[in-house]
N, C-alpha and C. Protein backbone atom coordinates (compact mmCIF):
# COMPACT_ATOMS: atom_id res chain seq x y z
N UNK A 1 -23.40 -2.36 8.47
CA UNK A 1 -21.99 -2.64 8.26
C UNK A 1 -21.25 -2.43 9.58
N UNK A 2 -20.41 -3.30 9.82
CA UNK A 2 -19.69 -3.10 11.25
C UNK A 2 -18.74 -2.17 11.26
N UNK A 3 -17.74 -1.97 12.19
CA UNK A 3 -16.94 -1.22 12.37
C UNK A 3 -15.70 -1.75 11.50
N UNK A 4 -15.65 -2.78 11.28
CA UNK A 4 -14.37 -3.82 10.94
C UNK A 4 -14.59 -3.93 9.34
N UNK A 5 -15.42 -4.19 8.76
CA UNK A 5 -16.11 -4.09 7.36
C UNK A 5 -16.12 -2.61 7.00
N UNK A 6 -16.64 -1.28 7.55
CA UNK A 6 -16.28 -0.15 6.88
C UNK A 6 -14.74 0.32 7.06
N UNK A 7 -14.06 -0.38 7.80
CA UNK A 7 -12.38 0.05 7.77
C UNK A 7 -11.78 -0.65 6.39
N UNK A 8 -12.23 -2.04 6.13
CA UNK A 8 -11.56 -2.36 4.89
C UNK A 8 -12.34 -1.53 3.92
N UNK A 9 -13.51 -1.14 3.70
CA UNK A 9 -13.72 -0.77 2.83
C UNK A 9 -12.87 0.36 2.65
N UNK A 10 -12.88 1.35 3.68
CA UNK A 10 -11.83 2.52 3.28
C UNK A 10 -10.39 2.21 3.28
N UNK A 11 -9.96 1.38 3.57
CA UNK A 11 -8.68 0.44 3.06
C UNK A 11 -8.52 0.01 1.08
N UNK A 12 -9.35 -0.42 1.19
CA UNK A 12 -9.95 -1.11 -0.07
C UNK A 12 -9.75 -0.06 -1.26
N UNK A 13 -10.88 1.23 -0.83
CA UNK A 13 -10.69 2.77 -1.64
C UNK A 13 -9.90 3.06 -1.50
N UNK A 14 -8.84 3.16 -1.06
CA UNK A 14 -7.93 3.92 -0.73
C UNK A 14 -6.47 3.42 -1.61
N UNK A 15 -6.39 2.02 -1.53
CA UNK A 15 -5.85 1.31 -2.66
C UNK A 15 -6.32 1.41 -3.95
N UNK A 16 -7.05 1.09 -4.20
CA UNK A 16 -7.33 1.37 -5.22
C UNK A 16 -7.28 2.53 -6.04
N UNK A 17 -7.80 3.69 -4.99
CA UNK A 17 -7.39 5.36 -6.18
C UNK A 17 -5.51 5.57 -5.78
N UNK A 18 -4.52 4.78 -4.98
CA UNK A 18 -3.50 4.40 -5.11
C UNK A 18 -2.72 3.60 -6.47
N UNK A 19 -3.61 3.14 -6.72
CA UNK A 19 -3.38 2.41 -7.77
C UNK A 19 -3.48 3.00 -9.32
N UNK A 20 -4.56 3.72 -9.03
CA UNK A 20 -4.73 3.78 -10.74
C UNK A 20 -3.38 5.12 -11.16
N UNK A 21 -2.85 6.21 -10.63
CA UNK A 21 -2.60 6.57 -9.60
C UNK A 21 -3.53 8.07 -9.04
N UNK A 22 -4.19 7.47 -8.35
CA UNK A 22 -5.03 9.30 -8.26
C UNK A 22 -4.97 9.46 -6.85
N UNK A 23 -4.01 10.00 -6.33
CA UNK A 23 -3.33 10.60 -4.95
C UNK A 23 -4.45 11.61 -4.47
N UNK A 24 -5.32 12.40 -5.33
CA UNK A 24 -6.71 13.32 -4.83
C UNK A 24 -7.62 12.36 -4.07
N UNK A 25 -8.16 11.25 -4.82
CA UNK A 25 -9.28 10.85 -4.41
C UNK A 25 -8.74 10.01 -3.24
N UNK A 26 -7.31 9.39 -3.24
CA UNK A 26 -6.39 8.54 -2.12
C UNK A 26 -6.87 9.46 -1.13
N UNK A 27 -6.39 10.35 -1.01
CA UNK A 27 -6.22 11.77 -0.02
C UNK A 27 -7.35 11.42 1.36
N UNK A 28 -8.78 11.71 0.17
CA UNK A 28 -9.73 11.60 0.85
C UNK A 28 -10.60 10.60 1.80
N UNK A 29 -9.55 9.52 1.65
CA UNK A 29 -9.89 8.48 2.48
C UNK A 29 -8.78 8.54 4.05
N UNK A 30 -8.03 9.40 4.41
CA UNK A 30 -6.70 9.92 4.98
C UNK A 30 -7.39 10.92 5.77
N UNK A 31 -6.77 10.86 7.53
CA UNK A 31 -6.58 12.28 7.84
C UNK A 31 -5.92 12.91 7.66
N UNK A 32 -5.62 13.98 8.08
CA UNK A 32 -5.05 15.46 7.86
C UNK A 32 -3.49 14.98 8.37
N UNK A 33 -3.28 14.20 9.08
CA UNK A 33 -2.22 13.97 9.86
C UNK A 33 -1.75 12.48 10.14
N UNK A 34 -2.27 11.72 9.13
CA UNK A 34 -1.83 10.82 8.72
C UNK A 34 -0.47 10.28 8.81
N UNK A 35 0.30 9.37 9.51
CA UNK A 35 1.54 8.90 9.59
C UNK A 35 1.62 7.78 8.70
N UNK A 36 2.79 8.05 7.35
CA UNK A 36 3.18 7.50 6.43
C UNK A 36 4.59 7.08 6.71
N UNK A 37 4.47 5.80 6.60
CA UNK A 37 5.56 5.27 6.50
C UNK A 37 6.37 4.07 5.59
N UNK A 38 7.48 4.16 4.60
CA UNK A 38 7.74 2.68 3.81
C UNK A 38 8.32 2.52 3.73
N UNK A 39 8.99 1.39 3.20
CA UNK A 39 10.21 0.59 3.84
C UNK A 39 10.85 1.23 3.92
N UNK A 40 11.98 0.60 4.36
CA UNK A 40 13.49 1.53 4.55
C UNK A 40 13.08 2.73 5.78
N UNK A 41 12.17 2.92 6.09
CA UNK A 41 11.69 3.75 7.35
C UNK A 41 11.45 5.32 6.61
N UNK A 42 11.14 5.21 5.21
CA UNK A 42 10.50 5.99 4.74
C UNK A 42 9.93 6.96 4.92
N UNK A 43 9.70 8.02 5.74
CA UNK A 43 8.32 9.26 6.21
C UNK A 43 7.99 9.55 5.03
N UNK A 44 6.32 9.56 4.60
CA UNK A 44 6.03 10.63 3.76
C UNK A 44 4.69 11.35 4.27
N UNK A 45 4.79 12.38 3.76
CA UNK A 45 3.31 13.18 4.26
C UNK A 45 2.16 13.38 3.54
N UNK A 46 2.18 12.59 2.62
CA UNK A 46 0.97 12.07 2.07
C UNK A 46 0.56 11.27 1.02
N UNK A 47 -0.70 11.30 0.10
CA UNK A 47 -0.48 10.38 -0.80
C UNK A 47 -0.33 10.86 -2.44
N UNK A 48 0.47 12.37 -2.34
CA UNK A 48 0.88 12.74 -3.51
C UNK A 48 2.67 12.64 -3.41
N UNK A 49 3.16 11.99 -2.34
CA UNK A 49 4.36 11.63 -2.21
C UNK A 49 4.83 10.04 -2.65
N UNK A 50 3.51 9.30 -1.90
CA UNK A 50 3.77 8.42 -2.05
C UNK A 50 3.71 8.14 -4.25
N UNK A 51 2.80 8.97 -4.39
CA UNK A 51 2.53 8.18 -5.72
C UNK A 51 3.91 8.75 -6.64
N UNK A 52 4.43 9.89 -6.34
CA UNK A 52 5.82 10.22 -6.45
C UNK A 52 6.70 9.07 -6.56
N UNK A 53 6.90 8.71 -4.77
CA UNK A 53 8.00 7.53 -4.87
C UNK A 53 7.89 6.35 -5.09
N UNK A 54 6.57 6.09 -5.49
CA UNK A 54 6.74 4.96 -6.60
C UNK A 54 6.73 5.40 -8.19
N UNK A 55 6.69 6.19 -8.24
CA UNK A 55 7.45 6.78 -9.96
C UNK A 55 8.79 6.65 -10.57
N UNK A 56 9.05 7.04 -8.96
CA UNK A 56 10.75 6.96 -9.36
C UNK A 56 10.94 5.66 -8.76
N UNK A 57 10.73 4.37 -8.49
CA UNK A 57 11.03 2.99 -7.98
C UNK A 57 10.33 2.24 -9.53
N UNK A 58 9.70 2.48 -9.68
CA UNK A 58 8.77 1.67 -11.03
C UNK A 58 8.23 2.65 -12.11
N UNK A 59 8.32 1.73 -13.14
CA UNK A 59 7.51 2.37 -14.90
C UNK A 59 6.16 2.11 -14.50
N UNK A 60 5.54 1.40 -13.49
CA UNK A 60 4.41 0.89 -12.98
C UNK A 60 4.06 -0.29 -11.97
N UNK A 61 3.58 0.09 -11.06
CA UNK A 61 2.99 -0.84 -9.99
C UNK A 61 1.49 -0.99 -9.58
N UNK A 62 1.55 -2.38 -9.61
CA UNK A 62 -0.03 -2.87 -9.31
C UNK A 62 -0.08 -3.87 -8.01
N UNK A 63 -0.93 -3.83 -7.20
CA UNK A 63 -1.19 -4.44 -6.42
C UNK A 63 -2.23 -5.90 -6.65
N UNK A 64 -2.00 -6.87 -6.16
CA UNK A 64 -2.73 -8.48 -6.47
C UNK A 64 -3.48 -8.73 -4.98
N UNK A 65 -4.37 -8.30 -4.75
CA UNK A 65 -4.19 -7.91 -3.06
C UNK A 65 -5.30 -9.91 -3.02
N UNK A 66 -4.52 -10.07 -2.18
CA UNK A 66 -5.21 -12.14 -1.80
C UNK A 66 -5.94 -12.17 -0.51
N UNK A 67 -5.35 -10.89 0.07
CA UNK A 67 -6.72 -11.41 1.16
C UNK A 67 -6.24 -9.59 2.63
N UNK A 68 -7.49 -9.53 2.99
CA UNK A 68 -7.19 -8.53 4.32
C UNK A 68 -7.68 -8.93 5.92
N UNK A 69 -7.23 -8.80 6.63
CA UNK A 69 -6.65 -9.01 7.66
C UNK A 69 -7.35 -8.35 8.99
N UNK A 70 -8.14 -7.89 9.78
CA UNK A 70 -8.98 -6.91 10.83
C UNK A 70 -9.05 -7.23 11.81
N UNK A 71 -8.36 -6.12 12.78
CA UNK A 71 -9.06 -6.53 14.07
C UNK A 71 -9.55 -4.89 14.57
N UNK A 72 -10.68 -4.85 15.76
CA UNK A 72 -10.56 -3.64 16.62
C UNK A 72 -9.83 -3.79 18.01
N UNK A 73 -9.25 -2.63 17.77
CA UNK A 73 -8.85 -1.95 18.82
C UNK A 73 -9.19 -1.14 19.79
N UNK A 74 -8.48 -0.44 21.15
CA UNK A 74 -9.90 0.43 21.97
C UNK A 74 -10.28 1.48 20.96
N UNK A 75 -9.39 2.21 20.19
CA UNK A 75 -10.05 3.54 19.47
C UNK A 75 -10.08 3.33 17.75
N UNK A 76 -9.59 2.21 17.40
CA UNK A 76 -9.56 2.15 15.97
C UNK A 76 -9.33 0.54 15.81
N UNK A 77 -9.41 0.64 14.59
CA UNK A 77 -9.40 -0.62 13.44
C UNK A 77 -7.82 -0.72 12.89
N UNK A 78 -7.68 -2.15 13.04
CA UNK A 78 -5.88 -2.47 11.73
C UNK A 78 -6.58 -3.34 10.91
N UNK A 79 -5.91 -2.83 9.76
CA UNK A 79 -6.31 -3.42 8.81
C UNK A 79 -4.84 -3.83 7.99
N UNK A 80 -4.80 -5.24 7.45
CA UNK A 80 -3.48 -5.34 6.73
C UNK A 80 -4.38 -5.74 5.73
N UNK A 81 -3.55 -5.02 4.42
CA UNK A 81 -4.01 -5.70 3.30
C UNK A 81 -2.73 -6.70 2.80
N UNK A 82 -2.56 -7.87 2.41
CA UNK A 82 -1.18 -8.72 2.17
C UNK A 82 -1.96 -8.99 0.57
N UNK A 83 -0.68 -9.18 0.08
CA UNK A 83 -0.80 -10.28 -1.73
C UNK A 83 0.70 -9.95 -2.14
N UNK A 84 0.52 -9.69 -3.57
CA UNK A 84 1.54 -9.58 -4.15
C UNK A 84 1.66 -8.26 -5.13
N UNK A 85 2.77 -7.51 -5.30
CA UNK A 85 2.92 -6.36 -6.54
C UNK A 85 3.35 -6.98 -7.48
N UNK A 86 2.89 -6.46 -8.72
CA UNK A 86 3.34 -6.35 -9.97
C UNK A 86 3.25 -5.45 -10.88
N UNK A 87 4.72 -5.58 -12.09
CA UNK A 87 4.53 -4.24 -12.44
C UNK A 87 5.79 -4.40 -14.08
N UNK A 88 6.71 -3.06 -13.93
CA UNK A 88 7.58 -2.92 -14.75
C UNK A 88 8.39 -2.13 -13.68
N UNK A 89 9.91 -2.73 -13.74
CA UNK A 89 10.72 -1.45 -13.21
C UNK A 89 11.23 -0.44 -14.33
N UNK A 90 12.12 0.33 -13.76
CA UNK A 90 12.09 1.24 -15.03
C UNK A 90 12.97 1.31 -16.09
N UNK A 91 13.43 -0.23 -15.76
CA UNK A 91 14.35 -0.25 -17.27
C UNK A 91 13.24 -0.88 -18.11
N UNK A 92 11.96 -1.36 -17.59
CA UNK A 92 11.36 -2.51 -18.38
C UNK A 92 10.88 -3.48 -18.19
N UNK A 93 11.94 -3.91 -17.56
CA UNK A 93 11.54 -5.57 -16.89
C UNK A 93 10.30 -5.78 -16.42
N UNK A 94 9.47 -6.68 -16.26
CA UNK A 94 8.66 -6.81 -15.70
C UNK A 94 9.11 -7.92 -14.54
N UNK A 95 7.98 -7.67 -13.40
CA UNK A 95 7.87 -8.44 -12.22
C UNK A 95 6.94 -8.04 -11.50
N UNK A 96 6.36 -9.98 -11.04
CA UNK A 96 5.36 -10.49 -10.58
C UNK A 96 5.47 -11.29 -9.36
N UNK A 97 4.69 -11.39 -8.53
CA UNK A 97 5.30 -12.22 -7.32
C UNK A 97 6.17 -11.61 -5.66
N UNK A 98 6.13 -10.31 -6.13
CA UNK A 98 6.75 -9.37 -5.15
C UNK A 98 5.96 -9.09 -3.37
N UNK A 99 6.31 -10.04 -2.65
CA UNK A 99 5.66 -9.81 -1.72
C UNK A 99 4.98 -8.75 -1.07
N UNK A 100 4.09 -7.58 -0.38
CA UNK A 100 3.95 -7.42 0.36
C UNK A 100 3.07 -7.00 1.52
N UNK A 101 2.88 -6.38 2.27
CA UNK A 101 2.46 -6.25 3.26
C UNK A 101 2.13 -5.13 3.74
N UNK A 102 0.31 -4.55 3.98
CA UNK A 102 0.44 -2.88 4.71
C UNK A 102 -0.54 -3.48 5.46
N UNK A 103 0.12 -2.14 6.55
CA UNK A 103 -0.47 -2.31 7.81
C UNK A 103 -1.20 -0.91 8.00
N UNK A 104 -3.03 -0.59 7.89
CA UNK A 104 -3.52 0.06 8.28
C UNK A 104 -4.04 0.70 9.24
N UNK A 105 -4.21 1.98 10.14
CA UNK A 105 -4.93 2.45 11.59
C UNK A 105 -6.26 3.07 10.85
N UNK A 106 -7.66 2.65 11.11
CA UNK A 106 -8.71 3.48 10.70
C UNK A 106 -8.87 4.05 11.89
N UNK A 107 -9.53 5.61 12.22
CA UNK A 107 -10.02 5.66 13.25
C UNK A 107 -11.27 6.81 12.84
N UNK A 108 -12.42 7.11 13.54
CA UNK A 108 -13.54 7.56 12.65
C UNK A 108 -13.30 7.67 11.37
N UNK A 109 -13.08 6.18 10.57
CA UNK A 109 -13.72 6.97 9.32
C UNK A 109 -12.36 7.45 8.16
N UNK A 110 -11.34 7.42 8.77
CA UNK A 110 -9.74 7.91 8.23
C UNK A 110 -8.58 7.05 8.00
N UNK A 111 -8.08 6.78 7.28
CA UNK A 111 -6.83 6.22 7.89
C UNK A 111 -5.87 6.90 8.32
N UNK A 112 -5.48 6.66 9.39
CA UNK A 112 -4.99 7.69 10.27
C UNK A 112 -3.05 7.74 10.45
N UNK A 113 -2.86 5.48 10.32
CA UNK A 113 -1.51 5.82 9.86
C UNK A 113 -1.45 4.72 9.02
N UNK A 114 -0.24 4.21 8.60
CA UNK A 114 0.11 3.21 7.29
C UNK A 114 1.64 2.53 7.37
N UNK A 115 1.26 1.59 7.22
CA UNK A 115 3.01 1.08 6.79
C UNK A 115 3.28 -0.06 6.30
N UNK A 116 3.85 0.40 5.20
CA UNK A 116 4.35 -0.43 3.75
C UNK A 116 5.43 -1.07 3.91
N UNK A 117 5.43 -2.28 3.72
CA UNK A 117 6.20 -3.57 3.52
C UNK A 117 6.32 -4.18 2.40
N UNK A 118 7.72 -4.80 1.93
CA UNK A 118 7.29 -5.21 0.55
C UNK A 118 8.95 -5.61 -0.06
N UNK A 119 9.22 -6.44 -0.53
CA UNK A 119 10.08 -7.04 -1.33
C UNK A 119 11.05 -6.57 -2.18
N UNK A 120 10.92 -5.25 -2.66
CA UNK A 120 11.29 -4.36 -3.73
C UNK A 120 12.58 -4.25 -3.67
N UNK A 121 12.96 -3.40 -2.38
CA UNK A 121 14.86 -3.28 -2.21
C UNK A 121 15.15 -4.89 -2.33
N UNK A 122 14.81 -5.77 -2.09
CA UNK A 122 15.52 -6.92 -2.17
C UNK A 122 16.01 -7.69 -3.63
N UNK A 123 14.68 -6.99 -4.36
CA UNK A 123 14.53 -7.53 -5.75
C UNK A 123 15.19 -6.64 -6.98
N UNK A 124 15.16 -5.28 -6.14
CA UNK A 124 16.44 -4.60 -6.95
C UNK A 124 17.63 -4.62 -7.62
N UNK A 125 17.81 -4.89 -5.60
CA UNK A 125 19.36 -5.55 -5.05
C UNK A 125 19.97 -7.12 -6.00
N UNK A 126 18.75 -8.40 -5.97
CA UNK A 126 19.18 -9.24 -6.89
C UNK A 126 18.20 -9.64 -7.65
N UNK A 127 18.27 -9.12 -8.77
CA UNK A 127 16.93 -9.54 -10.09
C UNK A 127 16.48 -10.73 -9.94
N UNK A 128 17.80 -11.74 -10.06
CA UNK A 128 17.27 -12.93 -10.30
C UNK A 128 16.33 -13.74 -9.36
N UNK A 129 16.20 -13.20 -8.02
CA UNK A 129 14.96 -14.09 -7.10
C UNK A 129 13.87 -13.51 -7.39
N UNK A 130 13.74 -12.44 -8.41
CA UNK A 130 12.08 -12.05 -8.79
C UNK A 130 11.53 -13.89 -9.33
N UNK A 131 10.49 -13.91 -8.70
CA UNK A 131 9.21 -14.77 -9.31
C UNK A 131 8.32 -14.49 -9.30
N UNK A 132 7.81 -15.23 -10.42
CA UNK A 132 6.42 -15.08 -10.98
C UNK A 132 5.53 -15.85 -9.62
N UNK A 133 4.56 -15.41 -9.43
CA UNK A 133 3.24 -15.87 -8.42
C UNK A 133 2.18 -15.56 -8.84
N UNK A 134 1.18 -16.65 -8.96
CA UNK A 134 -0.02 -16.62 -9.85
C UNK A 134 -1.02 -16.92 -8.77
């Protein structure tokens, strides 16, 4: 496995125990010192924050992930994962089609920093441009 193939994979894990939401097993794909960052210029310090502030943004969020993205660098790997979220906000509603965009640093083995992009304040802000994307 190359260098570029085991970064998505720990990209890959790392979403995924994001997802279901299990911020422990997230953790372990993370260094110690990990730079978190999401929209709005967000800091968080890890991934029992993050699964926090999407608690309070959504009744539930899922990721549609369409495709990832790699290159190396002199000391590490980027990895973007791009697709779409979907979910319930927390009155209910559902929505599908929500753009966005993370940008991963692997470096031995860690992801080292992160930053989340994504549609959400916009779709807050005006319900009605939520669409569906299949």
């Amino acid at each position: 496995m190359t260098e570029l193939e085991r970064a998505i994979e720990i990209v890959s894990k790392f979403l995924e125990a994001s997802m279901e939401p299990n911020p422990t097993l997230a953790t372990t794909f993370m260094s110690s010192d990990t730079k978190i960052t999401f929209t709005g210029r967000r800091e968080m310090p890890d991934a029992e924050t993050i699964t926090a502030f999407n608690k309070s943004r959504y009744k539930w969020v899922k990721k549609s992930i369409k495709q990832y993205d790699a290159m190396e660098k002199e000391d590490h790997c980027v990895v973007y994962s791009i697709g779409f979220l979907y979910g319930q906000w927390p009155d209910g509603r559902e929505f599908n089609g929500n753009r966005y965009t993370d940008r991963f640093e692997v470096r031995e083995g860690k992801i080292t920093k992160m930053d989340v992009l994504n549609d959400s304040a916009e779709w807050i802000l005006t319900p009605e441009i939520n669409r569906t994307v299949e």
